[in-house]
N, C-alpha and C. Protein backbone atom coordinates (compact mmCIF):
# COMPACT_ATOMS: atom_id res chain seq x y z
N UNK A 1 239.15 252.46 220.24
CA UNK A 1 238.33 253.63 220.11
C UNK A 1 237.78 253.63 218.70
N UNK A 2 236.37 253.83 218.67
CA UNK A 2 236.19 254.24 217.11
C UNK A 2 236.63 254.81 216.48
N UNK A 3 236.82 254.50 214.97
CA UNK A 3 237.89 255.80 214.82
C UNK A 3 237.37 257.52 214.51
N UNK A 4 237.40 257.88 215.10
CA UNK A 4 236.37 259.49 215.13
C UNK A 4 236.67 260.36 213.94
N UNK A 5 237.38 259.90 213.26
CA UNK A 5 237.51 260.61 211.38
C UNK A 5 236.63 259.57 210.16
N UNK A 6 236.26 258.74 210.86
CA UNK A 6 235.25 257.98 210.07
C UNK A 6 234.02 258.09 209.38
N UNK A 7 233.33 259.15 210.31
CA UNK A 7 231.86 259.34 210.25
C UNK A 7 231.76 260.20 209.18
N UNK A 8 232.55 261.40 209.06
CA UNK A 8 232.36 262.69 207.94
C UNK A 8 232.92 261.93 206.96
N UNK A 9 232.72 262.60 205.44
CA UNK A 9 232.92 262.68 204.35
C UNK A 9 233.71 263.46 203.78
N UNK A 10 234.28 263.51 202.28
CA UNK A 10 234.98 264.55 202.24
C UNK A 10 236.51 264.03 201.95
N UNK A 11 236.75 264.72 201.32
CA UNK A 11 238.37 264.34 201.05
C UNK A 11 239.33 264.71 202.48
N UNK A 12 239.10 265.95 202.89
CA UNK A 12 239.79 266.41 203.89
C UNK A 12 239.54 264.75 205.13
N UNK A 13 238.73 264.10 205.46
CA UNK A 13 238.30 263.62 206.55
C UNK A 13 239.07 261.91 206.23
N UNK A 14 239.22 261.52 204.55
CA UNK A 14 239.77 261.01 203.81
C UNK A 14 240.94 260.56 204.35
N UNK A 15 241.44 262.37 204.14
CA UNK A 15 243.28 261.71 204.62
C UNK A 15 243.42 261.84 205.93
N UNK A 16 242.45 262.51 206.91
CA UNK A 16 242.75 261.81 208.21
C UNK A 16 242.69 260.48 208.21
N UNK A 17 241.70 259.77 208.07
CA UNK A 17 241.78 258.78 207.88
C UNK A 17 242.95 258.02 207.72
N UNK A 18 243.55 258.10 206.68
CA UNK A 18 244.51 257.95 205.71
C UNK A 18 245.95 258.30 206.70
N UNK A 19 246.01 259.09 207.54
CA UNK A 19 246.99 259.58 208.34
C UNK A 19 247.22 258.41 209.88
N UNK A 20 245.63 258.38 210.14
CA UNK A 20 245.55 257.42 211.24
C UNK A 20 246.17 256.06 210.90
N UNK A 21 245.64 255.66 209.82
CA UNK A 21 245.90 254.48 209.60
C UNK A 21 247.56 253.79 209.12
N UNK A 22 248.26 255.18 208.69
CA UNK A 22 249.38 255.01 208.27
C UNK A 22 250.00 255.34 209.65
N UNK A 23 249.61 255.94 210.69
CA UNK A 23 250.28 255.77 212.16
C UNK A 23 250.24 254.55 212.58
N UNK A 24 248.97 253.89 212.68
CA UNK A 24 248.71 252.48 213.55
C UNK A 24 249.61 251.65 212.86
N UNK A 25 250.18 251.65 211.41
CA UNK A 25 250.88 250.30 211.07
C UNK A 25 252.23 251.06 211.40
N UNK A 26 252.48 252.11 210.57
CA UNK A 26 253.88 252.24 210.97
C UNK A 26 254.69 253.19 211.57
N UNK A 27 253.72 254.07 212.71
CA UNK A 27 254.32 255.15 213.69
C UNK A 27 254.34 256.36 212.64
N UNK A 28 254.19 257.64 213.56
CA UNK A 28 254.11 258.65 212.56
C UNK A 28 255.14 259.22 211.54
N UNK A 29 256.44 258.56 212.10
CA UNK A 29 257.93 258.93 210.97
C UNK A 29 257.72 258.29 210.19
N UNK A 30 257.25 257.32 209.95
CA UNK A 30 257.09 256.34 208.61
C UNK A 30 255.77 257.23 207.90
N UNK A 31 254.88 257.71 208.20
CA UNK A 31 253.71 258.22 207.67
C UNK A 31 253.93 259.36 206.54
N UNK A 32 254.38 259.34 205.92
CA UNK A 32 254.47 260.36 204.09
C UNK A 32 253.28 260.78 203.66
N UNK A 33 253.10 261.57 203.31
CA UNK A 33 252.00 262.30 202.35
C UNK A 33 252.19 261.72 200.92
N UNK A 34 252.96 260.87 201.01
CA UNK A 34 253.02 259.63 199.82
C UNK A 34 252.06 258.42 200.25
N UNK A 35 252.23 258.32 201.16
CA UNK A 35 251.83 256.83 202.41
C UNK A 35 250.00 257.68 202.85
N UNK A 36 249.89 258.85 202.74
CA UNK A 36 248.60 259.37 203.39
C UNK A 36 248.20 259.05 202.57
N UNK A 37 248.06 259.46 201.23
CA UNK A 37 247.32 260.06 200.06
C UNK A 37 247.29 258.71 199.43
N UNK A 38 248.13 257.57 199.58
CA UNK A 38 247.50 256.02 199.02
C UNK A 38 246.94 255.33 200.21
N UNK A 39 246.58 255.93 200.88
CA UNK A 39 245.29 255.21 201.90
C UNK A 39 244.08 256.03 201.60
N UNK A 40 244.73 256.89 201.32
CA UNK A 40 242.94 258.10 201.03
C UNK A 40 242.61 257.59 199.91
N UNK A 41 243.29 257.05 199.01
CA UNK A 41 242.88 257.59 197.86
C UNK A 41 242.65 258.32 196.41
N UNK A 42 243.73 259.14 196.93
CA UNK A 42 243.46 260.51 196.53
C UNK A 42 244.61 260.97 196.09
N UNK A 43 244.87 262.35 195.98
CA UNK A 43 246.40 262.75 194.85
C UNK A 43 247.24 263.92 196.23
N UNK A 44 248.70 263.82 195.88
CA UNK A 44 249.19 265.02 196.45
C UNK A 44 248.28 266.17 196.05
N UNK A 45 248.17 266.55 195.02
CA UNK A 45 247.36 267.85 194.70
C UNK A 45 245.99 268.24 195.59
N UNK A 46 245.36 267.01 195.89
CA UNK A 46 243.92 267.12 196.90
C UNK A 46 244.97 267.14 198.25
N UNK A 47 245.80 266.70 198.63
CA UNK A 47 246.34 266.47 199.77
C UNK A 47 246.63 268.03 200.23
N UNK A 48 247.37 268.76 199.57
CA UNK A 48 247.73 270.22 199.35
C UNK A 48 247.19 271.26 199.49
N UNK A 49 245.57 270.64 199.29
CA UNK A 49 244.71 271.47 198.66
C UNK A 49 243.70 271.58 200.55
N UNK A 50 244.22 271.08 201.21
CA UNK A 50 244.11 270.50 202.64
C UNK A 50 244.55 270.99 203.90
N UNK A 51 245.83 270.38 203.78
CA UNK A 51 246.62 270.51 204.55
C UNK A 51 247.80 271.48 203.82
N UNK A 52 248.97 272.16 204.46
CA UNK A 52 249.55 272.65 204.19
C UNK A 52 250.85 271.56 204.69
N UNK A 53 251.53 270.66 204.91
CA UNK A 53 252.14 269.46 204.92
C UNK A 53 251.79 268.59 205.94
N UNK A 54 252.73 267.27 206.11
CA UNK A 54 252.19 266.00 206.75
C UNK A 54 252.08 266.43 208.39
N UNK A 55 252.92 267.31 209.05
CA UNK A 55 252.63 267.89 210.38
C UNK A 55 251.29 268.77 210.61
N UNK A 56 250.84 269.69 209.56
CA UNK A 56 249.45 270.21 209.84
C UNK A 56 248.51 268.90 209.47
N UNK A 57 248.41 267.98 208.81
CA UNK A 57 247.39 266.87 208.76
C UNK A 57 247.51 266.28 210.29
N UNK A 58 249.05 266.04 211.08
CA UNK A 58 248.59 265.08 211.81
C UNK A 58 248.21 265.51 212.78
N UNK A 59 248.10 267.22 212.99
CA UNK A 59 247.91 267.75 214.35
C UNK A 59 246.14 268.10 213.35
N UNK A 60 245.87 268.34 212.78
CA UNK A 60 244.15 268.28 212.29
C UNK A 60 244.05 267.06 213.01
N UNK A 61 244.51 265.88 212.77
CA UNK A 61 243.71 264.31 213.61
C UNK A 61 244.32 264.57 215.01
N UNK A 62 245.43 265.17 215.64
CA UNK A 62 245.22 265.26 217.01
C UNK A 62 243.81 265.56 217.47
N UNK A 63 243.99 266.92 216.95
CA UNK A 63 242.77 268.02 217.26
C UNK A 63 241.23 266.88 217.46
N UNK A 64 240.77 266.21 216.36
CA UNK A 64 239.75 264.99 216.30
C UNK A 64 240.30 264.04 217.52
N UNK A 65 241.18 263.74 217.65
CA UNK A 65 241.28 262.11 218.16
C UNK A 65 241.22 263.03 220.00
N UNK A 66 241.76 264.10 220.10
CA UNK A 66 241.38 264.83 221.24
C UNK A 66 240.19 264.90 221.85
N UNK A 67 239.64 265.42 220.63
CA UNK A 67 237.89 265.93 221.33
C UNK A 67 237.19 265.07 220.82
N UNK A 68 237.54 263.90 220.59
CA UNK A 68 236.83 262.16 221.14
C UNK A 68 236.51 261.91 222.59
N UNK A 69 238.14 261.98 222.78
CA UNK A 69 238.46 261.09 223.92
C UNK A 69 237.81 262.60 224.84
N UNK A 70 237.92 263.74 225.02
CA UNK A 70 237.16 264.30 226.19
C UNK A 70 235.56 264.06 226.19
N UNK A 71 235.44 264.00 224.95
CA UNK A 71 233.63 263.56 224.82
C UNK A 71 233.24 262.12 225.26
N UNK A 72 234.45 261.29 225.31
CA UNK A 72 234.35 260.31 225.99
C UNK A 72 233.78 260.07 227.41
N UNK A 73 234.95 261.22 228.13
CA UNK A 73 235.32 261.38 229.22
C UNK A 73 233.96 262.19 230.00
N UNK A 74 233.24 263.38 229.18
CA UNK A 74 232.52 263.77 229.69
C UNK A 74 230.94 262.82 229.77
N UNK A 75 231.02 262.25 228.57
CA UNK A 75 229.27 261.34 228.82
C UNK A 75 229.71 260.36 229.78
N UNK A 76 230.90 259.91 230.26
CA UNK A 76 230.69 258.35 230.98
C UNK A 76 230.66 259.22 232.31
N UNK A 77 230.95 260.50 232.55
CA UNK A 77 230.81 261.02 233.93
C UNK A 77 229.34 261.55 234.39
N UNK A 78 228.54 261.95 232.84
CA UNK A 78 227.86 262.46 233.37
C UNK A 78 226.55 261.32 233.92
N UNK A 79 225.38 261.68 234.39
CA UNK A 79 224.13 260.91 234.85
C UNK A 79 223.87 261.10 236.03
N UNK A 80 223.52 260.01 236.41
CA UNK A 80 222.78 259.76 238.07
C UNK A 80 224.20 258.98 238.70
N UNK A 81 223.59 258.42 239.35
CA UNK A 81 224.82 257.40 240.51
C UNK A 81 225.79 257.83 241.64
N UNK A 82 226.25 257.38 242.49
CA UNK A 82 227.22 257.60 243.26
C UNK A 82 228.61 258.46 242.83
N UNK A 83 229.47 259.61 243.50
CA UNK A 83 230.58 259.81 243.00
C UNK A 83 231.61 258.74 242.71
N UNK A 84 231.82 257.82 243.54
CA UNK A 84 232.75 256.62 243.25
C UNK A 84 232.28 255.58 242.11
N UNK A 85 230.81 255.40 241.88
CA UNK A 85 230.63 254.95 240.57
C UNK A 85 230.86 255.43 239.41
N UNK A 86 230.72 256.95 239.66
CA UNK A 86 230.89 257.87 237.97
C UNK A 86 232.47 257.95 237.86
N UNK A 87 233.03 257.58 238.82
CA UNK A 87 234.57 257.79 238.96
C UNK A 87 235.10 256.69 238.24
N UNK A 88 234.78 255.67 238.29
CA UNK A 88 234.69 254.68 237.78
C UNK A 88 234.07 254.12 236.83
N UNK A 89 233.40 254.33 236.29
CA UNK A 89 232.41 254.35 234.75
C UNK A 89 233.36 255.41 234.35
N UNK A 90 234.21 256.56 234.26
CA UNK A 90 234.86 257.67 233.98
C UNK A 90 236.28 257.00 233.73
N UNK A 91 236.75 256.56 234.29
CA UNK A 91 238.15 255.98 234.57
C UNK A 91 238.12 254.84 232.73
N UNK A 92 236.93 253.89 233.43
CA UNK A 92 236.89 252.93 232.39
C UNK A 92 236.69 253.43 231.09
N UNK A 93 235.51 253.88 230.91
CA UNK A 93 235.41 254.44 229.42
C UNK A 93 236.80 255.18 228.28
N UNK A 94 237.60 256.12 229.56
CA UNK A 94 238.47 256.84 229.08
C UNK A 94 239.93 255.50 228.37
N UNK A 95 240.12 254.35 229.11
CA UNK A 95 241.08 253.38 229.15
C UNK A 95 240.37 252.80 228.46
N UNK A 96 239.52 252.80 228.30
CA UNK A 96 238.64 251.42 227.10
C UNK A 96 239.26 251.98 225.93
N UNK A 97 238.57 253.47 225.68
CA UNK A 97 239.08 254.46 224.18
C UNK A 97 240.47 253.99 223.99
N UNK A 98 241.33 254.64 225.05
CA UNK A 98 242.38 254.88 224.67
C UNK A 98 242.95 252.97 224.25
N UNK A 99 242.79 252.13 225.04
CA UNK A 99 243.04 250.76 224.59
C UNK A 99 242.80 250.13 222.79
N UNK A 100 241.66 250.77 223.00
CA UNK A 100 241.30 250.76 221.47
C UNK A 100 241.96 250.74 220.19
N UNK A 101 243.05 251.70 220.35
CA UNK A 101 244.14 252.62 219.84
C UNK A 101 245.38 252.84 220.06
N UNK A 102 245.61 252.34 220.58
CA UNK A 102 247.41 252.55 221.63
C UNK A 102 248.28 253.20 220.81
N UNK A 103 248.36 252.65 219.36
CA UNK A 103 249.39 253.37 218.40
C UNK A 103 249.10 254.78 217.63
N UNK A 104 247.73 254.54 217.62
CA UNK A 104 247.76 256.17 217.31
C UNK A 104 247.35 256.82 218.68
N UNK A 105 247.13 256.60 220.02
CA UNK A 105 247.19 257.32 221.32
C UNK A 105 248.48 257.78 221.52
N UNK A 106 249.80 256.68 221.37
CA UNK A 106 251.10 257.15 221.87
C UNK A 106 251.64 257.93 220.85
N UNK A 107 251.48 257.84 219.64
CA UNK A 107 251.93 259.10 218.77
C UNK A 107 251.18 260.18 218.88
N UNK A 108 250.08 260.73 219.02
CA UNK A 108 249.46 261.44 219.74
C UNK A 108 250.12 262.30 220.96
N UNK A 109 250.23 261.11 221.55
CA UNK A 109 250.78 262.07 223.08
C UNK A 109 252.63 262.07 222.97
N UNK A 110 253.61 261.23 222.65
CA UNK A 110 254.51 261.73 222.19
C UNK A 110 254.86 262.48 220.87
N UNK A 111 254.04 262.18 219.73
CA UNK A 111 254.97 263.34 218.63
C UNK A 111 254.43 264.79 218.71
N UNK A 112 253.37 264.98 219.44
CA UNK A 112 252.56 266.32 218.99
C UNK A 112 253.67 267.57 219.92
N UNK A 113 254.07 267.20 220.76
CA UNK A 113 254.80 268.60 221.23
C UNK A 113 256.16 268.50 220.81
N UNK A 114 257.12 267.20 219.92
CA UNK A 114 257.88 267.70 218.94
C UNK A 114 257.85 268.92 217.79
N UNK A 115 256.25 268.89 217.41
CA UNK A 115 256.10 269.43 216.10
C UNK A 115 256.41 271.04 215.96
N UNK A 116 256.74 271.81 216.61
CA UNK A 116 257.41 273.00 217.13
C UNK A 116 256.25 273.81 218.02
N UNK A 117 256.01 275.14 217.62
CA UNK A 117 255.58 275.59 218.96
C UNK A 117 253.57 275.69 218.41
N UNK A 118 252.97 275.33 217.06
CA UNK A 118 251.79 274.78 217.16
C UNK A 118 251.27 273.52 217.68
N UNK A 119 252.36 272.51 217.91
CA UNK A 119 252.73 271.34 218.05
C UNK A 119 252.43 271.27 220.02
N UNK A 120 253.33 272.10 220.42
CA UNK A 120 253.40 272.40 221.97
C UNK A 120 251.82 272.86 222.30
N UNK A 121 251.50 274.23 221.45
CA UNK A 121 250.21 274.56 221.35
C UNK A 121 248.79 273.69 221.83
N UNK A 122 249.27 272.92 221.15
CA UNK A 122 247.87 271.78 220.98
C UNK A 122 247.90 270.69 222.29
N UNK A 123 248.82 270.56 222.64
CA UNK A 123 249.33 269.63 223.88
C UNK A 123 248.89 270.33 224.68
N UNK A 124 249.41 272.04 224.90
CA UNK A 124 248.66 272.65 226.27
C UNK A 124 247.42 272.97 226.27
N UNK A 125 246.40 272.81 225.36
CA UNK A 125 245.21 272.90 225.19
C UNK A 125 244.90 272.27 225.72
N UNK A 126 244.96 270.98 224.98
CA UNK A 126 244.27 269.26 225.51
C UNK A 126 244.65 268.95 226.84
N UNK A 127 245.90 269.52 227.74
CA UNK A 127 245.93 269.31 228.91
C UNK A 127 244.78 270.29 229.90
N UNK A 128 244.73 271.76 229.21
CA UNK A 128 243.99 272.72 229.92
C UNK A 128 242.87 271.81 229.64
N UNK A 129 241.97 271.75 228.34
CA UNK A 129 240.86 271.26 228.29
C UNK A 129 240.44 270.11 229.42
N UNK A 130 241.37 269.19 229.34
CA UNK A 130 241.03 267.61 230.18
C UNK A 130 241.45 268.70 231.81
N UNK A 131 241.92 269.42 231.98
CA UNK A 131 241.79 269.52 233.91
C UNK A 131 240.51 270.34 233.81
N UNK A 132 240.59 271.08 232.96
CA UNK A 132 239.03 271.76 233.06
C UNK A 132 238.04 271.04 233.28
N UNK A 133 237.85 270.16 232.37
CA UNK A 133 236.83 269.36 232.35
C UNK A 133 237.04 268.01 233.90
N UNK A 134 237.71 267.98 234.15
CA UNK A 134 237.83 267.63 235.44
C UNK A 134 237.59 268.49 236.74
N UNK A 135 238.39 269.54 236.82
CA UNK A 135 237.44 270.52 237.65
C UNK A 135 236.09 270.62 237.51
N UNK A 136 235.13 270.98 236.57
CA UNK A 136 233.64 271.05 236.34
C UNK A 136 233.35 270.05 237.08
N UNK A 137 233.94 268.67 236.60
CA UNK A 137 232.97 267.03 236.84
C UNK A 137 233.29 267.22 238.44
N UNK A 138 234.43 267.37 239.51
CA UNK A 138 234.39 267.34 240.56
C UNK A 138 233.83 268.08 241.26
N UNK A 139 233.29 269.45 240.62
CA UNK A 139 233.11 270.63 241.19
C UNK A 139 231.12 269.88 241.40
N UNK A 140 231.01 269.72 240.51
CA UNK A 140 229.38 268.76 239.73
C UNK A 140 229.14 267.75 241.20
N UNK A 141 230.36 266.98 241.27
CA UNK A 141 229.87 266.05 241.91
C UNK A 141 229.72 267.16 243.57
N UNK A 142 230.70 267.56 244.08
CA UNK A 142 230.40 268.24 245.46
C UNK A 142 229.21 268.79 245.19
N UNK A 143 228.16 269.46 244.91
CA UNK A 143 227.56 270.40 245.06
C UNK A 143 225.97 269.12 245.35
N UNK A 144 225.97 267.60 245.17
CA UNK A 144 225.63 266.70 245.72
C UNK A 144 226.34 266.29 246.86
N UNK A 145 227.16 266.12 246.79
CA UNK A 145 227.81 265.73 247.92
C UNK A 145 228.87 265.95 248.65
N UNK A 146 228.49 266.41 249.84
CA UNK A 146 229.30 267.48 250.82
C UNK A 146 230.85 266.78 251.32
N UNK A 147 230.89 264.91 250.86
CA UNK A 147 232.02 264.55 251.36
C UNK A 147 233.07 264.40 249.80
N UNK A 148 232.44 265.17 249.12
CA UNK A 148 233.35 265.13 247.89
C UNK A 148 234.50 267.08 247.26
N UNK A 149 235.35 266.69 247.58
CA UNK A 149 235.92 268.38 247.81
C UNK A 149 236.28 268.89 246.39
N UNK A 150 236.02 269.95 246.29
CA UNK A 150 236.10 270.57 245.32
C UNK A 150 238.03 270.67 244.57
N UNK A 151 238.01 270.37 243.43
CA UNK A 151 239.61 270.51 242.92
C UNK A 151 240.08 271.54 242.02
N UNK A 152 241.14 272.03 242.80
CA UNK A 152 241.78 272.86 242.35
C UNK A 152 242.27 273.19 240.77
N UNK A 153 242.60 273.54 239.61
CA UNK A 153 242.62 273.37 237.99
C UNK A 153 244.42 272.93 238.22
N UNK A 154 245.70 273.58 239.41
CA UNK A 154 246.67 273.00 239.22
C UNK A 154 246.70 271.79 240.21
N UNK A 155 245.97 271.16 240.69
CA UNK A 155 245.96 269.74 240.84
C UNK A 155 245.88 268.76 240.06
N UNK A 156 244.30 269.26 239.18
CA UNK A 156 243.90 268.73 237.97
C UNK A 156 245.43 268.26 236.65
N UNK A 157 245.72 269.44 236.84
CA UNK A 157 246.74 269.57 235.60
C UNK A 157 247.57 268.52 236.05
N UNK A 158 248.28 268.59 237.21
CA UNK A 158 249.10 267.70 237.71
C UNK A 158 248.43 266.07 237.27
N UNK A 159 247.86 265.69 237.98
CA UNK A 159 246.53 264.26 237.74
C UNK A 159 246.66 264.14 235.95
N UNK A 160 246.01 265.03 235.29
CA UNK A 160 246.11 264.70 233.99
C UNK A 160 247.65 264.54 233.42
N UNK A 161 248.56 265.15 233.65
CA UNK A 161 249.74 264.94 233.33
C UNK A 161 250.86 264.02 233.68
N UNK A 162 250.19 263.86 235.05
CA UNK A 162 250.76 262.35 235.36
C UNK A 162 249.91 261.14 235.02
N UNK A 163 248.65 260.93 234.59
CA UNK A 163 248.44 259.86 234.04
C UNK A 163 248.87 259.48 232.88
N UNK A 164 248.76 260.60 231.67
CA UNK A 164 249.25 260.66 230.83
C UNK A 164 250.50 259.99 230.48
N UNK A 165 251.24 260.41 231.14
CA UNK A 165 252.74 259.46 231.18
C UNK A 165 252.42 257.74 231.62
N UNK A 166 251.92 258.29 232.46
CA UNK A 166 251.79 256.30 233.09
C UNK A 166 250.89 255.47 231.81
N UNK A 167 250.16 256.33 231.23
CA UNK A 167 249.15 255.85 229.72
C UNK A 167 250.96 255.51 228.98
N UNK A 168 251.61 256.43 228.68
CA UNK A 168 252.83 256.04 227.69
C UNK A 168 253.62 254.86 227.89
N UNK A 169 253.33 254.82 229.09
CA UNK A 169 255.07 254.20 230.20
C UNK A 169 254.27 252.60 229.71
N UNK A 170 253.21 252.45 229.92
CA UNK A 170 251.82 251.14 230.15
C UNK A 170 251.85 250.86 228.86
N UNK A 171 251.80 251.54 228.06
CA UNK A 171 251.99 250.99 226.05
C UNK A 171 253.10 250.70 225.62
N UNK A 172 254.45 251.14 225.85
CA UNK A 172 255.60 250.97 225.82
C UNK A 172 255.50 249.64 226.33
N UNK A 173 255.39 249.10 227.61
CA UNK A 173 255.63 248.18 228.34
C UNK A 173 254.76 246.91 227.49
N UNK A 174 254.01 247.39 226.95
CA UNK A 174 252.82 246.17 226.06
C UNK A 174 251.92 245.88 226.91
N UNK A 175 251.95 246.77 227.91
CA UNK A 175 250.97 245.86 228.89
C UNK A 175 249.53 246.69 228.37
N UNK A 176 248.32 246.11 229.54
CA UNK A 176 246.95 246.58 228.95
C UNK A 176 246.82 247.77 229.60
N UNK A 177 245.95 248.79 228.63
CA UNK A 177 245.97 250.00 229.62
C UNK A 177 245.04 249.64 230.58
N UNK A 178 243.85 248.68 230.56
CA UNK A 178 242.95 248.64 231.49
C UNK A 178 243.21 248.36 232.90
N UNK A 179 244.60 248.00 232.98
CA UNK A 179 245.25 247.67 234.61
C UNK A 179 245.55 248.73 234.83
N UNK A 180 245.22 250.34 234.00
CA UNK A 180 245.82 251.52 235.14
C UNK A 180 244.07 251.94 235.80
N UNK A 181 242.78 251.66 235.63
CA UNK A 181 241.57 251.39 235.93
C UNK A 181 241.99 251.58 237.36
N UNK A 182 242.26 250.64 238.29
CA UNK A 182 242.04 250.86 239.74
C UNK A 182 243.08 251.92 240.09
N UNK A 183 244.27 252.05 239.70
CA UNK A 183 245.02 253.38 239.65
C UNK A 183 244.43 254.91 239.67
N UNK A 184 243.86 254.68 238.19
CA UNK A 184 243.28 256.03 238.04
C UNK A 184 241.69 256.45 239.47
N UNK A 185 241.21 255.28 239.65
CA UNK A 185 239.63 255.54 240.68
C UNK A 185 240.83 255.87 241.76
N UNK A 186 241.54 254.75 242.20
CA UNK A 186 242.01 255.17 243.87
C UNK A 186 242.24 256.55 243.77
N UNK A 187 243.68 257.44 242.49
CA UNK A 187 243.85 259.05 242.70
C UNK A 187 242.90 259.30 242.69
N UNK A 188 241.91 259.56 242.16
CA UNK A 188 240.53 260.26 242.22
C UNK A 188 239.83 260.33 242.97
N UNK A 189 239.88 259.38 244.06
CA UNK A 189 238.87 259.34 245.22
C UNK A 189 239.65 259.81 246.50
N UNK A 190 241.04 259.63 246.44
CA UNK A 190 242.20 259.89 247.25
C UNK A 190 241.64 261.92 247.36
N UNK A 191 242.52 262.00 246.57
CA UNK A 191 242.11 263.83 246.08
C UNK A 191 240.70 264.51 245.96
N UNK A 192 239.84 263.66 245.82
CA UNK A 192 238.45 264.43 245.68
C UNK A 192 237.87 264.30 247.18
N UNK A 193 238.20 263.20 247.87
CA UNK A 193 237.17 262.59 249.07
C UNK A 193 237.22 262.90 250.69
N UNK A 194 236.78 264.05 251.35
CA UNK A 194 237.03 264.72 252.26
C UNK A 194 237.69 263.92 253.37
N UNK A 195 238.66 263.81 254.57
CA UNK A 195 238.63 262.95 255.18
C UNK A 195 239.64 261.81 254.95
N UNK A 196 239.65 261.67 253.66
CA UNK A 196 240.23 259.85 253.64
C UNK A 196 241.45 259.99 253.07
């Protein structure tokens, strides 16, 4: 995935930076606001001047590395084409990102609902957000096409929360996320597709 704290400027955008990068080499327990602030650059005092410690920096880059990956999720769905093609241009794009990244994806999705109950916070967002935004895209596609059924937001939730895990279970294992690709189209067409 690109890294989506790249583009802005700014000290604050700095030690995301600086945060990501000290995840990808050495997981987020190893990551210090000693370890941030010599990838940024920059001093505890600017670090401070920021964040209020190393758990509000790394849930600031959740928050970013989040509303990547749904902006991901929403341009590869949207356009012209068949539902089973956008399902699939949708599937891929999202596993491409996340492939991109694996080490700061799985700290992401395992440390953020350690971090206490802003921590939990941000996890049930990004889950509401991603079924939402899955409801819309299915809801989008029926209203073309009558053999595509409209989904429910606790189905959704379910779907997003169980991929999610199988995304963890698939990085753990070392394997590629791109082999959960026909996984993720079959649920999707299974649950959306009237009939089948």
């Amino acid at each position: 995935m690109d890294d989506p704290t790249a583009s802005a400027g700014g000290f604050r955008d700095r030690l995301l930076v600086g945060m990501a990068d000290a995840i990808r080499e050495d997981g987020f327990q190893q990551a210090t606001v000693a370890e941030v602030v010599r990838r940024a650059r920059t001093s505890r005092r600017t670090f401070y001047q920021h964040f209020e410690d190393r758990e509000a920096c790394f849930l600031a880059l959740f928050d970013v590395v989040s509303d990547g990956l749904l902006r991901t999720i929403a341009e590869a769905a949207t356009g012209e084409g068949r539902w089973e093609a956008r399902v699939e241009r949708t599937i891929a794009a999202y596993l491409g990102a996340l492939a991109e990244d694996p080490e700061l994806v799985r700290s992401c999705i395992e440390e953020t609902p350690g971090l206490g109950p802003a921590g939990r916070a941000r996890v049930r967002d990004m889950n509401r957000r991603w079924a939402e935004l899955i409801v819309r895209l299915v809801d989008e596609a029926s209203q073309h096409d009558a053999d595509v059924r409209p989904l429910s937001i606790e189905a959704a939730t379910v779907v997003t929360g169980g991929f999610r895990d199988l995304v963890i279970v698939t990085i753990e294992q070392g394997r590629d996320l791109l082999e959960l690709r026909d996984v993720g189209v079959d649920l999707i067409r299974r649950i959306t597709r009237r009939g089948r």
